[in-house]
PDB file of N, CA and C in Angstrom:
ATOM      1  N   UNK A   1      64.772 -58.797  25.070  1.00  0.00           N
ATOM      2  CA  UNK A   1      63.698 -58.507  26.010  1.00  0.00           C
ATOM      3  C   UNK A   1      63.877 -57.084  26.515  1.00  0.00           C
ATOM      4  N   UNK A   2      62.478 -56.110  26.521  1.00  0.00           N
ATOM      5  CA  UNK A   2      62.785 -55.087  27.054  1.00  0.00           C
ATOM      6  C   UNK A   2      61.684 -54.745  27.746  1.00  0.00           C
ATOM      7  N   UNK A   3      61.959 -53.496  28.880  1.00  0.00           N
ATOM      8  CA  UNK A   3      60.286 -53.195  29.512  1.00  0.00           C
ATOM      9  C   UNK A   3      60.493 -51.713  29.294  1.00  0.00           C
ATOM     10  N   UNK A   4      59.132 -51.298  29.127  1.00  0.00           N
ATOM     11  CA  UNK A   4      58.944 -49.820  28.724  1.00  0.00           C
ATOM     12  C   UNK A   4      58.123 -49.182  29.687  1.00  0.00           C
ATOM     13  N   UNK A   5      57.903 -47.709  29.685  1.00  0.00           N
ATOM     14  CA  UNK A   5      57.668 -47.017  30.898  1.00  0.00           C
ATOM     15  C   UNK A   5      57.029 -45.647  29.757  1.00  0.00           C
ATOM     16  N   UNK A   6      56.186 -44.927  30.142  1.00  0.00           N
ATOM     17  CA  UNK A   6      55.739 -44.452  29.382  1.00  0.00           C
ATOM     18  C   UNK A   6      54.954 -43.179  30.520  1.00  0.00           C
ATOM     19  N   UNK A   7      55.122 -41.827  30.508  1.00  0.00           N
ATOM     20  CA  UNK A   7      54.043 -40.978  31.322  1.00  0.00           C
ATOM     21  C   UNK A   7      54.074 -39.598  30.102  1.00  0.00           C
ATOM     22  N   UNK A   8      52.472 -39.758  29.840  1.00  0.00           N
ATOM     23  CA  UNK A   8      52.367 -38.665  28.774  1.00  0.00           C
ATOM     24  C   UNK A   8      51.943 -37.530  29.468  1.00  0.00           C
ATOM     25  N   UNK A   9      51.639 -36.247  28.984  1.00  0.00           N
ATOM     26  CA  UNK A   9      50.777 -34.792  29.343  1.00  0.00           C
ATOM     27  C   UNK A   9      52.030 -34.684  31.182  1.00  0.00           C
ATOM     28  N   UNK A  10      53.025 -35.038  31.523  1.00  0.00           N
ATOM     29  CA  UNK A  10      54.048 -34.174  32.233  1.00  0.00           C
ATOM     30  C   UNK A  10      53.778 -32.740  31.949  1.00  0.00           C
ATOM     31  N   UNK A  11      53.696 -31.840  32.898  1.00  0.00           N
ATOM     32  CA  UNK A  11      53.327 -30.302  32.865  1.00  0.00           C
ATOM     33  C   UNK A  11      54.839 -29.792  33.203  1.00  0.00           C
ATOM     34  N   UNK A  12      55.960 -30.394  32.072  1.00  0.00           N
ATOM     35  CA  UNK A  12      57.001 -29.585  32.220  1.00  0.00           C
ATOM     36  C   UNK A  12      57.629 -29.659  30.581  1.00  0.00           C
ATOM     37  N   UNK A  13      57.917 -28.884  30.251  1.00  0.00           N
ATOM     38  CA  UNK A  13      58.826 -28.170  28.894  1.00  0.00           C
ATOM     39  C   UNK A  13      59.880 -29.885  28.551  1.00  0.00           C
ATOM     40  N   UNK A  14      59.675 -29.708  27.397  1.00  0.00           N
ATOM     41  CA  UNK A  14      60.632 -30.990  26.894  1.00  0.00           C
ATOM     42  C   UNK A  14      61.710 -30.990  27.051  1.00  0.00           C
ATOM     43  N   UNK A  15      62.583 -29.781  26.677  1.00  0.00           N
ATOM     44  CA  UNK A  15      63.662 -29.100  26.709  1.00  0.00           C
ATOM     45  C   UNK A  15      64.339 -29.005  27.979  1.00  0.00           C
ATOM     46  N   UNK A  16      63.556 -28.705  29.150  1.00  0.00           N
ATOM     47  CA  UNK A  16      63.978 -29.028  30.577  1.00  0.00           C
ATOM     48  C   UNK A  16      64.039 -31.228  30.791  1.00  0.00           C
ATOM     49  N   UNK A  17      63.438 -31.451  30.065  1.00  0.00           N
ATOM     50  CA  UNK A  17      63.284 -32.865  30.026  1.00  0.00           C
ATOM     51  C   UNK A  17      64.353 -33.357  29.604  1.00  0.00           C
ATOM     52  N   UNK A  18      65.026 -33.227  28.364  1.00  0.00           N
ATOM     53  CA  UNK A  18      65.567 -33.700  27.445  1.00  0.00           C
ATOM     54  C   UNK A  18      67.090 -33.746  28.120  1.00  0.00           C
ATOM     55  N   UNK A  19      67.288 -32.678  28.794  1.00  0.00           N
ATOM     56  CA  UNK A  19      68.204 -32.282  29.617  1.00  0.00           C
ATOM     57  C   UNK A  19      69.035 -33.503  30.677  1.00  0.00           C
ATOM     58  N   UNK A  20      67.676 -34.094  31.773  1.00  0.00           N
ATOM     59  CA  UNK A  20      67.653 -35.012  32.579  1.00  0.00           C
ATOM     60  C   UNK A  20      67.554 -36.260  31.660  1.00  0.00           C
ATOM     61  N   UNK A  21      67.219 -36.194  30.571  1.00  0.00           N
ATOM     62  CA  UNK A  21      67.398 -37.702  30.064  1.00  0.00           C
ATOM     63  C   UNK A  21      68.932 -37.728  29.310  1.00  0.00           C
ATOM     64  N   UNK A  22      69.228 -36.878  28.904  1.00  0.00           N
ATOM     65  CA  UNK A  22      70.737 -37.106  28.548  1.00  0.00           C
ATOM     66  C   UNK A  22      71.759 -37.520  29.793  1.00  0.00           C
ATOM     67  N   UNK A  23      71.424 -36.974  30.623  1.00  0.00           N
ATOM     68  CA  UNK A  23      72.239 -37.651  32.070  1.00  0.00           C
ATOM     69  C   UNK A  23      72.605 -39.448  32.471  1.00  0.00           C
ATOM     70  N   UNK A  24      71.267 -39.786  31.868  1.00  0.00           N
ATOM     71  CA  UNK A  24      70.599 -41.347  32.482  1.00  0.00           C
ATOM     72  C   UNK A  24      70.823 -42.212  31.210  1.00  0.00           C
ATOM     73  N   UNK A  25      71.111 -41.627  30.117  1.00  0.00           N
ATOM     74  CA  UNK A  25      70.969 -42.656  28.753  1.00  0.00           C
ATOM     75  C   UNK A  25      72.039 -43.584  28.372  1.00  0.00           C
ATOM     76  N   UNK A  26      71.990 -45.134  28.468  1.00  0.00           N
ATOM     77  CA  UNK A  26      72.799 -45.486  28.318  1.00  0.00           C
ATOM     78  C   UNK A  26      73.767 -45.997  29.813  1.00  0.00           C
ATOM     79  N   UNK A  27      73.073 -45.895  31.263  1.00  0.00           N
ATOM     80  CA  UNK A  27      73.676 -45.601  32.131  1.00  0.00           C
ATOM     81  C   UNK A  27      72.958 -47.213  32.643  1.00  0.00           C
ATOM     82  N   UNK A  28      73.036 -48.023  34.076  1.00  0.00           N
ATOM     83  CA  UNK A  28      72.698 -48.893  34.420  1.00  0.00           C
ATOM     84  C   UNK A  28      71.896 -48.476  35.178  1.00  0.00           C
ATOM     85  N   UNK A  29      71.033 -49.493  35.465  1.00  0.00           N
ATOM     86  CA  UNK A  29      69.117 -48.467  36.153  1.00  0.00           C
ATOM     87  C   UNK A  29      69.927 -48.015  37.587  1.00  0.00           C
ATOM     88  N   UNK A  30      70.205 -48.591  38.254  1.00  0.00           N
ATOM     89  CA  UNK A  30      70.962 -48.454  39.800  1.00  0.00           C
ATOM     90  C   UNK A  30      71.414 -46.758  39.739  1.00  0.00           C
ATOM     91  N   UNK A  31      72.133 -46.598  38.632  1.00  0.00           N
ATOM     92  CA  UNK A  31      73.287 -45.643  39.182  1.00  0.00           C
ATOM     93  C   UNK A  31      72.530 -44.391  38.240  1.00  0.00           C
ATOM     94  N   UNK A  32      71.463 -45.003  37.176  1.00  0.00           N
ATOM     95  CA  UNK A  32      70.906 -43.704  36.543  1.00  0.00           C
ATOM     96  C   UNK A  32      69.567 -43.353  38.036  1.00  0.00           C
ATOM     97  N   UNK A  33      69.213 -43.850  38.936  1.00  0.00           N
ATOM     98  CA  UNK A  33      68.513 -43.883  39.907  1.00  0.00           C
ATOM     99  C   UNK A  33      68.998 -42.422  40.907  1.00  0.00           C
ATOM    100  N   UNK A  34      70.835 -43.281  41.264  1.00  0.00           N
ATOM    101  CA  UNK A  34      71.298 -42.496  41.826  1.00  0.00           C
ATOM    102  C   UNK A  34      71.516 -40.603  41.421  1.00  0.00           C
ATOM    103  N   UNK A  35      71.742 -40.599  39.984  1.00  0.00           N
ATOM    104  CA  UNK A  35      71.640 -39.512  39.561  1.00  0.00           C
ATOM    105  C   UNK A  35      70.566 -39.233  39.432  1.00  0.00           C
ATOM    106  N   UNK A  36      69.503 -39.178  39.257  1.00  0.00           N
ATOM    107  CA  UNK A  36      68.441 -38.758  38.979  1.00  0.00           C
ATOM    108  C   UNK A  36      67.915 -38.460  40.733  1.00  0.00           C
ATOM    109  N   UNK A  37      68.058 -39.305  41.878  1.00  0.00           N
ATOM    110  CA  UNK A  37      67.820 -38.508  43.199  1.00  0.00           C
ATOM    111  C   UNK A  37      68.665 -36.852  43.734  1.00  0.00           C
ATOM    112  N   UNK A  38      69.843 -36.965  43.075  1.00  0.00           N
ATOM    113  CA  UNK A  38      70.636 -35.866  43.359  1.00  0.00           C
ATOM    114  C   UNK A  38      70.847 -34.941  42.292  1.00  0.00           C
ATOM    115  N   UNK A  39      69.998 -34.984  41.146  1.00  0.00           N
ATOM    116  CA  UNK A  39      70.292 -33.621  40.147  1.00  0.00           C
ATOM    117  C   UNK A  39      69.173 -32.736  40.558  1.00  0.00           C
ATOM    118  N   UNK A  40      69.464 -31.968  40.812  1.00  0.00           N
ATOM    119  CA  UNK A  40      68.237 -30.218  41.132  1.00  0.00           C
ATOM    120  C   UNK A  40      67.524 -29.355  40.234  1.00  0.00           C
ATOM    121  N   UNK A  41      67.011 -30.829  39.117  1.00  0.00           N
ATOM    122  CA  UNK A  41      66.174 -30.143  38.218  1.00  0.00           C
ATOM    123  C   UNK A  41      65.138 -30.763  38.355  1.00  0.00           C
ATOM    124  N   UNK A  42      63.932 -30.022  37.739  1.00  0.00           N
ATOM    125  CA  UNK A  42      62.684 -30.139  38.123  1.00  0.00           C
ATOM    126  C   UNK A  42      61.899 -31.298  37.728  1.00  0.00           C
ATOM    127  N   UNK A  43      62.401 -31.782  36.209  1.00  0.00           N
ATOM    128  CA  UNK A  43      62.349 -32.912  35.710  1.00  0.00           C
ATOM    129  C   UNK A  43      62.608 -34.494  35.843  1.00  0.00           C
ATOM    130  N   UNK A  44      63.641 -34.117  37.338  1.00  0.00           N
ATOM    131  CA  UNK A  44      64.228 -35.139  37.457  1.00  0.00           C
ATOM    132  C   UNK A  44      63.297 -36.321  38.585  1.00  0.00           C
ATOM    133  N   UNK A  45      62.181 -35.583  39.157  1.00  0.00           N
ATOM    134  CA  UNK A  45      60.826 -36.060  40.102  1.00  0.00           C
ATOM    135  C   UNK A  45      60.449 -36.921  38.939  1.00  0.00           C
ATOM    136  N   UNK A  46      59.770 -36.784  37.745  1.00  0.00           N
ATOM    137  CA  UNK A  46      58.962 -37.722  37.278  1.00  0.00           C
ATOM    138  C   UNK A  46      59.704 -38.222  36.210  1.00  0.00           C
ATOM    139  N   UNK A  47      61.107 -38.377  35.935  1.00  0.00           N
ATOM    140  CA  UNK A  47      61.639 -39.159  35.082  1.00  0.00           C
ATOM    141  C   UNK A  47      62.017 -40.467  36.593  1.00  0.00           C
ATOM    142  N   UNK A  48      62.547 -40.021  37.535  1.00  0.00           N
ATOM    143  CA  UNK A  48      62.431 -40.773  38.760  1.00  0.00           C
ATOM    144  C   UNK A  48      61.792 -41.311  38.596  1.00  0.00           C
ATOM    145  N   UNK A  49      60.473 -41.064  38.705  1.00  0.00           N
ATOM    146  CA  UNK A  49      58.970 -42.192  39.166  1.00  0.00           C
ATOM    147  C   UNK A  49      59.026 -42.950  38.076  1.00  0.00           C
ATOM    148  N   UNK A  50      59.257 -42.391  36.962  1.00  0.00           N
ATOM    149  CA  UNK A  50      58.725 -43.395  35.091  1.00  0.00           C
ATOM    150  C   UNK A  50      60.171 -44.575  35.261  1.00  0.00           C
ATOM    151  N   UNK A  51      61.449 -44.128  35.791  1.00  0.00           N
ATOM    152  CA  UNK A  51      62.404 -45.042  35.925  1.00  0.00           C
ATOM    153  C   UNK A  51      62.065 -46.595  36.548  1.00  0.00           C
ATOM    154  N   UNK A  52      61.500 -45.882  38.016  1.00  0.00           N
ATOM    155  CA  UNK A  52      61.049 -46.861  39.080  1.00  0.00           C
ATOM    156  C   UNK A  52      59.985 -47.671  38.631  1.00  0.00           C
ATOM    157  N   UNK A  53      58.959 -47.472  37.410  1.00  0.00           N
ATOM    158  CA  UNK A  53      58.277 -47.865  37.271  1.00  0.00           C
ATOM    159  C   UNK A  53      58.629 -48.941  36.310  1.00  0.00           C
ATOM    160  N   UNK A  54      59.316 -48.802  34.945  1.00  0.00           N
ATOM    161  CA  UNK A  54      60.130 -49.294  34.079  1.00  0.00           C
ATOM    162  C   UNK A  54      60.822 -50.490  35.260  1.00  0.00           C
ATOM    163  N   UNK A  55      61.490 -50.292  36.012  1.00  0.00           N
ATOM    164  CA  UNK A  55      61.721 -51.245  36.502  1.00  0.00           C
ATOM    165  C   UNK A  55      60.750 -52.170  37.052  1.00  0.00           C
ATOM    166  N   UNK A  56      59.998 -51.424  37.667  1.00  0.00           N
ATOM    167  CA  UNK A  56      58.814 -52.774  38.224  1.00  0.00           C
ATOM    168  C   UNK A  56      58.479 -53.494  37.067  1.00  0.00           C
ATOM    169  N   UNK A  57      57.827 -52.690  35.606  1.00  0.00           N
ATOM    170  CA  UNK A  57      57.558 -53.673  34.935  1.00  0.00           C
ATOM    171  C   UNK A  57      58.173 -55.003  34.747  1.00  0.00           C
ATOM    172  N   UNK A  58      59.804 -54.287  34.264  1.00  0.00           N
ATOM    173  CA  UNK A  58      60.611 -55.788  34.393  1.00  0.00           C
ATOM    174  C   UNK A  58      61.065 -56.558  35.270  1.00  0.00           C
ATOM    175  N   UNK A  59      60.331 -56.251  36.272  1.00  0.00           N
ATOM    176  CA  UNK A  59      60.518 -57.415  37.614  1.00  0.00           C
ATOM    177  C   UNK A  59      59.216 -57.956  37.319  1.00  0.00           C
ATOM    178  N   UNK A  60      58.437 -57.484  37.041  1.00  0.00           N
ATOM    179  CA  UNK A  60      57.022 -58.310  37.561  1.00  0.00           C
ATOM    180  C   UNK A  60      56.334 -58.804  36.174  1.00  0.00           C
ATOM    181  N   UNK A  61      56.642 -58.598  34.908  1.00  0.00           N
ATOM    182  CA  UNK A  61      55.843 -58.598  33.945  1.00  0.00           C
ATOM    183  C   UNK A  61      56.334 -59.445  33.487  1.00  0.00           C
ATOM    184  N   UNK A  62      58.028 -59.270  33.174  1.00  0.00           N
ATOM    185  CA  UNK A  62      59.088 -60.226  32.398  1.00  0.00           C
ATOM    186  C   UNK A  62      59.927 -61.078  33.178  1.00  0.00           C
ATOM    187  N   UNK A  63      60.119 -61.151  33.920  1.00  0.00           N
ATOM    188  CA  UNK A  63      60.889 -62.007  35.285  1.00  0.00           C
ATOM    189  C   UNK A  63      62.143 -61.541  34.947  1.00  0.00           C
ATOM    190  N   UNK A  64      62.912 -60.045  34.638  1.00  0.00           N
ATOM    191  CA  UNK A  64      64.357 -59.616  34.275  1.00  0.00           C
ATOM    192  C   UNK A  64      64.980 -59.331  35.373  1.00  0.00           C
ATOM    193  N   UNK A  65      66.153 -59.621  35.664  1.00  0.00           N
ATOM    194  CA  UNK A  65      67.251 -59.402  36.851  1.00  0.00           C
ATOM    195  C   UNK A  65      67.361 -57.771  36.812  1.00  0.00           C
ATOM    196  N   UNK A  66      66.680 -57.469  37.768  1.00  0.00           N
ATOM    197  CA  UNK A  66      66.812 -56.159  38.395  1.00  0.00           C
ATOM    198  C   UNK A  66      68.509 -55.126  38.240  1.00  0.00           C
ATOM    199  N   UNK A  67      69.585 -56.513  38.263  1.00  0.00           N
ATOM    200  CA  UNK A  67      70.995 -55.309  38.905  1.00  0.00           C
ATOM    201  C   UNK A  67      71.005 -55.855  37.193  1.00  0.00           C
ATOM    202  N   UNK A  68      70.610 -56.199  36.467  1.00  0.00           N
ATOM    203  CA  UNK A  68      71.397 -55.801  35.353  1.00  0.00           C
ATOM    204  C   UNK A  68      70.864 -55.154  34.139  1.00  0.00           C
ATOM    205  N   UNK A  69      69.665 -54.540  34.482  1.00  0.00           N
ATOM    206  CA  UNK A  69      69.037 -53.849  34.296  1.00  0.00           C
ATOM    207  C   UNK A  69      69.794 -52.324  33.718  1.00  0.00           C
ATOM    208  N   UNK A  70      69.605 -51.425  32.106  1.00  0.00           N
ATOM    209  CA  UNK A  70      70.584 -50.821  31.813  1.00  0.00           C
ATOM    210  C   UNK A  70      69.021 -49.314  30.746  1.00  0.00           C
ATOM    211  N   UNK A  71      69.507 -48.275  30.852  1.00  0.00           N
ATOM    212  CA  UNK A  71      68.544 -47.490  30.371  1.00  0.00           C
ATOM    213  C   UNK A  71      69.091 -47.121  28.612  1.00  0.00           C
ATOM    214  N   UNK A  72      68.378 -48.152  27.943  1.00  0.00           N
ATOM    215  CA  UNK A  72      68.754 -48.553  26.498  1.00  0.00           C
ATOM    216  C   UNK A  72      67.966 -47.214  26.070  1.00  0.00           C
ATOM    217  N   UNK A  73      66.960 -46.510  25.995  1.00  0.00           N
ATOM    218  CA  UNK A  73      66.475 -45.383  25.198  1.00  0.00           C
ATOM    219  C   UNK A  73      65.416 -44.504  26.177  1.00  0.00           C
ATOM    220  N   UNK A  74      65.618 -43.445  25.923  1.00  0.00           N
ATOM    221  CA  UNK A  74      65.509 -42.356  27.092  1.00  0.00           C
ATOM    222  C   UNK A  74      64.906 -41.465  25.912  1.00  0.00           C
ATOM    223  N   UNK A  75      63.801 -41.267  25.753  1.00  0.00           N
ATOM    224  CA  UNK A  75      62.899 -40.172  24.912  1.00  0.00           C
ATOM    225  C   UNK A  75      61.998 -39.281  25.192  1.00  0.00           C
ATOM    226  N   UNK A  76      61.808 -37.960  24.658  1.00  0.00           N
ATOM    227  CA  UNK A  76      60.928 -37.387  24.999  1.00  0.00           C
ATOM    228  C   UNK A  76      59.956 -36.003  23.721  1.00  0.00           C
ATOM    229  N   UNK A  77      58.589 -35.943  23.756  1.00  0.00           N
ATOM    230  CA  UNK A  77      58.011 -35.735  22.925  1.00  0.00           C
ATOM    231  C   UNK A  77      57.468 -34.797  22.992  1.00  0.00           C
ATOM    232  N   UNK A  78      57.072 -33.430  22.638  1.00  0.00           N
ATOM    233  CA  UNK A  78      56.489 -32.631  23.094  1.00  0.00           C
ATOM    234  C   UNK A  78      54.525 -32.966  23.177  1.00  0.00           C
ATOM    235  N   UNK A  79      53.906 -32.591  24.105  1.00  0.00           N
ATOM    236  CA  UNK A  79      52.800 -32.823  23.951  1.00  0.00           C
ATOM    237  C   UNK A  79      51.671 -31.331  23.544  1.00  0.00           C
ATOM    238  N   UNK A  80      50.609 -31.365  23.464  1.00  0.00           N
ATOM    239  CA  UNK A  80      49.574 -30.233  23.710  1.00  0.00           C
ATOM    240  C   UNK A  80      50.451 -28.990  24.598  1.00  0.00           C
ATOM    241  N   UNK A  81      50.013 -28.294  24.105  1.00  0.00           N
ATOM    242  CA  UNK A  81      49.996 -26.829  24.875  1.00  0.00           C
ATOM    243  C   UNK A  81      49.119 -26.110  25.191  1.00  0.00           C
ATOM    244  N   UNK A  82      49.033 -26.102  27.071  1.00  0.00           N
ATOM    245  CA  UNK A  82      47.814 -25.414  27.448  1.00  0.00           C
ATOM    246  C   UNK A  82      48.113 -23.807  27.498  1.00  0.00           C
ATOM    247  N   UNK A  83      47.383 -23.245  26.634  1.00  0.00           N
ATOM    248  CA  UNK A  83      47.579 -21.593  26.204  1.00  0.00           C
ATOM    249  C   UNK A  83      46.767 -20.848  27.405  1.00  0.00           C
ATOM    250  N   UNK A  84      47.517 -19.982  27.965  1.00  0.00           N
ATOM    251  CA  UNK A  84      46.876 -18.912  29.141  1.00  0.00           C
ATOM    252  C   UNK A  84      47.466 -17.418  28.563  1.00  0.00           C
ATOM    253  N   UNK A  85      46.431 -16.758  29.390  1.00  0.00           N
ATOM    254  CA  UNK A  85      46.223 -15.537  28.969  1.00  0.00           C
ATOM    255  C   UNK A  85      47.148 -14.767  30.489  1.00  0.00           C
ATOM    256  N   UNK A  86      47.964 -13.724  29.816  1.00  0.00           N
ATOM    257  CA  UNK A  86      48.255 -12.806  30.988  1.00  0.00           C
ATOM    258  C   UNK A  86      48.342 -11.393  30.593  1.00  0.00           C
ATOM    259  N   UNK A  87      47.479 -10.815  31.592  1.00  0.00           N
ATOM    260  CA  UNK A  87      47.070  -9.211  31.476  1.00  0.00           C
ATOM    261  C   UNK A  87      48.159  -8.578  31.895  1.00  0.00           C
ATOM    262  N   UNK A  88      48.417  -7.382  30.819  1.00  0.00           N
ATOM    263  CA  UNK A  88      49.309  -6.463  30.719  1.00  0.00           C
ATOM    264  C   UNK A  88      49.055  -4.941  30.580  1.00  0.00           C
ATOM    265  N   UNK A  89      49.915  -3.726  30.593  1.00  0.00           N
ATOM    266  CA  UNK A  89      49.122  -2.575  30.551  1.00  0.00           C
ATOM    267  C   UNK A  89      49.023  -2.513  29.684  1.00  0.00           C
ATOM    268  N   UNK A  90      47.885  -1.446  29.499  1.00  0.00           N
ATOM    269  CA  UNK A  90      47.006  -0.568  28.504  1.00  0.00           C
ATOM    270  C   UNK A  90      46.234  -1.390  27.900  1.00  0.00           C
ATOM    271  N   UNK A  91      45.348  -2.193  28.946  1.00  0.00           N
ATOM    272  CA  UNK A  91      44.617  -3.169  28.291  1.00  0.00           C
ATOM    273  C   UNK A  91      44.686  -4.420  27.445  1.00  0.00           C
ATOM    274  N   UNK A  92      46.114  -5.038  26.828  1.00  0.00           N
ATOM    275  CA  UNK A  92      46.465  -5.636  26.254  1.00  0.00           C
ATOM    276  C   UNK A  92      46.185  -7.026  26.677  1.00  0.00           C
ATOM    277  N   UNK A  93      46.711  -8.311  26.265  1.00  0.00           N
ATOM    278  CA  UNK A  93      46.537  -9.502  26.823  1.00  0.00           C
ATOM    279  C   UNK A  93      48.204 -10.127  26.224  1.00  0.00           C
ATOM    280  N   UNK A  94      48.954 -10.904  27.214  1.00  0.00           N
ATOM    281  CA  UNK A  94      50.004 -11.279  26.570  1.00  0.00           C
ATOM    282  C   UNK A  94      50.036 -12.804  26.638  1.00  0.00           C
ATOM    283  N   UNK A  95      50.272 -13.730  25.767  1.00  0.00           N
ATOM    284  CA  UNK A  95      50.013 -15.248  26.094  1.00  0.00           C
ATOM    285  C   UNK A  95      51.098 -15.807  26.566  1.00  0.00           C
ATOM    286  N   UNK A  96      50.748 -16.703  27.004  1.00  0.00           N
ATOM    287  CA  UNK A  96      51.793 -17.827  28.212  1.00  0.00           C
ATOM    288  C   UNK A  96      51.974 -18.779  27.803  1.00  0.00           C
ATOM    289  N   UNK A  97      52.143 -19.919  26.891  1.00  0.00           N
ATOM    290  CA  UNK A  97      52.638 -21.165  26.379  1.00  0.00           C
ATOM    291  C   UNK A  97      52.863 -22.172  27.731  1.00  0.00           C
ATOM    292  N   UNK A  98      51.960 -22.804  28.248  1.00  0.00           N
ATOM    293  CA  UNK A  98      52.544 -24.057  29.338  1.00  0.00           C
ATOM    294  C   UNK A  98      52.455 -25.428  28.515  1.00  0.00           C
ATOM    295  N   UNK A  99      53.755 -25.913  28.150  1.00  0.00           N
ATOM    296  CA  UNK A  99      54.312 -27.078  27.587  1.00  0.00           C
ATOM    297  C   UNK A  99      53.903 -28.141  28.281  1.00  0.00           C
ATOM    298  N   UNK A 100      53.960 -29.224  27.291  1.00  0.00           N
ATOM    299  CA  UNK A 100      53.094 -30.506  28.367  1.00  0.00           C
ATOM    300  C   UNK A 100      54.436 -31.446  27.548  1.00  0.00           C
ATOM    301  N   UNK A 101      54.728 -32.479  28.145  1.00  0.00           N
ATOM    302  CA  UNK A 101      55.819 -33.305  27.463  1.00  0.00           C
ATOM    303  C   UNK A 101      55.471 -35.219  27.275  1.00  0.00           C
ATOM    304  N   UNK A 102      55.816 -35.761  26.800  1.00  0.00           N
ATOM    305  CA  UNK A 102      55.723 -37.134  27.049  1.00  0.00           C
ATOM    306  C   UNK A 102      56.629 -37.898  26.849  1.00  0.00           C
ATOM    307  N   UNK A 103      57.171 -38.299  28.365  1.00  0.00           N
ATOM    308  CA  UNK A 103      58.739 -39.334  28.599  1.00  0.00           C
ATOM    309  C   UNK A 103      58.593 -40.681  28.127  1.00  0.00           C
ATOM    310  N   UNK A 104      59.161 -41.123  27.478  1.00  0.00           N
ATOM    311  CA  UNK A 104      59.518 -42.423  27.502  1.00  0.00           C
ATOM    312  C   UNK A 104      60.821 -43.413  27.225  1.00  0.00           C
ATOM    313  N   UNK A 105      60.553 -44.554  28.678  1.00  0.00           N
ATOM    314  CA  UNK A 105      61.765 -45.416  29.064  1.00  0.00           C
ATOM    315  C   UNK A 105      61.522 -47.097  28.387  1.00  0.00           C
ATOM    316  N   UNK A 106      62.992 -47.150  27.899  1.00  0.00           N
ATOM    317  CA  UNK A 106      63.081 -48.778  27.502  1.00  0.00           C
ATOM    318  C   UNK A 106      64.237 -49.207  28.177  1.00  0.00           C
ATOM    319  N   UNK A 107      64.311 -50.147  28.864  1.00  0.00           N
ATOM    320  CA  UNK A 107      65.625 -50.775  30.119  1.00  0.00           C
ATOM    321  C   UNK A 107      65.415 -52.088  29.128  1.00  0.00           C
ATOM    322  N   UNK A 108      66.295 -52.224  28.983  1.00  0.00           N
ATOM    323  CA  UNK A 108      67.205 -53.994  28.461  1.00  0.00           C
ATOM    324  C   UNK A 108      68.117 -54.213  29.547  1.00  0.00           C
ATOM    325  N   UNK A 109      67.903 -55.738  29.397  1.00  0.00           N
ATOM    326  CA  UNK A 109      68.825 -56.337  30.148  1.00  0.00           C
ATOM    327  C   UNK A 109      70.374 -56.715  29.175  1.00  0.00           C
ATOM    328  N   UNK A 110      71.577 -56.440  30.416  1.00  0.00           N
ATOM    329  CA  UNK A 110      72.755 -56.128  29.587  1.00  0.00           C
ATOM    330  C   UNK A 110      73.267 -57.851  29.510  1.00  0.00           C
ATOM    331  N   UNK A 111      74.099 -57.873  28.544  1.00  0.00           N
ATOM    332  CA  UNK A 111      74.137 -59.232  28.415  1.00  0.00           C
ATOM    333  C   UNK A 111      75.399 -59.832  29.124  1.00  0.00           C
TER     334      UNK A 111
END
């Protein structure tokens, strides 16, 4: 039994993502919670929320025991890239790449 958690088009770089999910992988939801409130990266706000959510599913969807609850696969995908323009001298135009990402959580219960 597993519950999944899923938030696509995140307006942050995968690579900053990928980062905060190596922290949490493999970790028990409780204590990947705890790390994820106290790391000071930017990523770590909406892998938070997709965690918390992953868990509700498996409280409310699957009837799974919350404390034994464990973060079995921690992924992330690059999405679309919204392309912007930034003006430079001598008339030029230089482009901006803003990365869009898509997290996704699977929590199993540990046996």
């Amino acid at each position: 039994m597993e519950s999944r958690a899923t938030a696509p088009y995140v307006r942050i770089a995968p690579r900053k993502v990928q980062l905060v999910l190596d922290l949490i992988r493999n970790k028990p939801a409780d204590e990947a919670m705890a790390i994820l409130k106290f790391t000071p990266k930017a990523a770590s706000e909406p892998v938070y929320k997709l965690l918390k959510s992953a868990v509700a599913n498996a409280e409310h969807n699957f009837d799974m025991d919350t404390t034994r609850l464990y973060v079995a696969e921690a992924t992330v995908s690059q999405g679309p890239t919204l392309k912007r323009i930034r003006p430079r001298a001598h008339g030029r135009a230089f482009r901006i790449n803003k990365k869009t990402s898509h997290i996704n959580l699977v929590l199993k219960e540990a046996e």
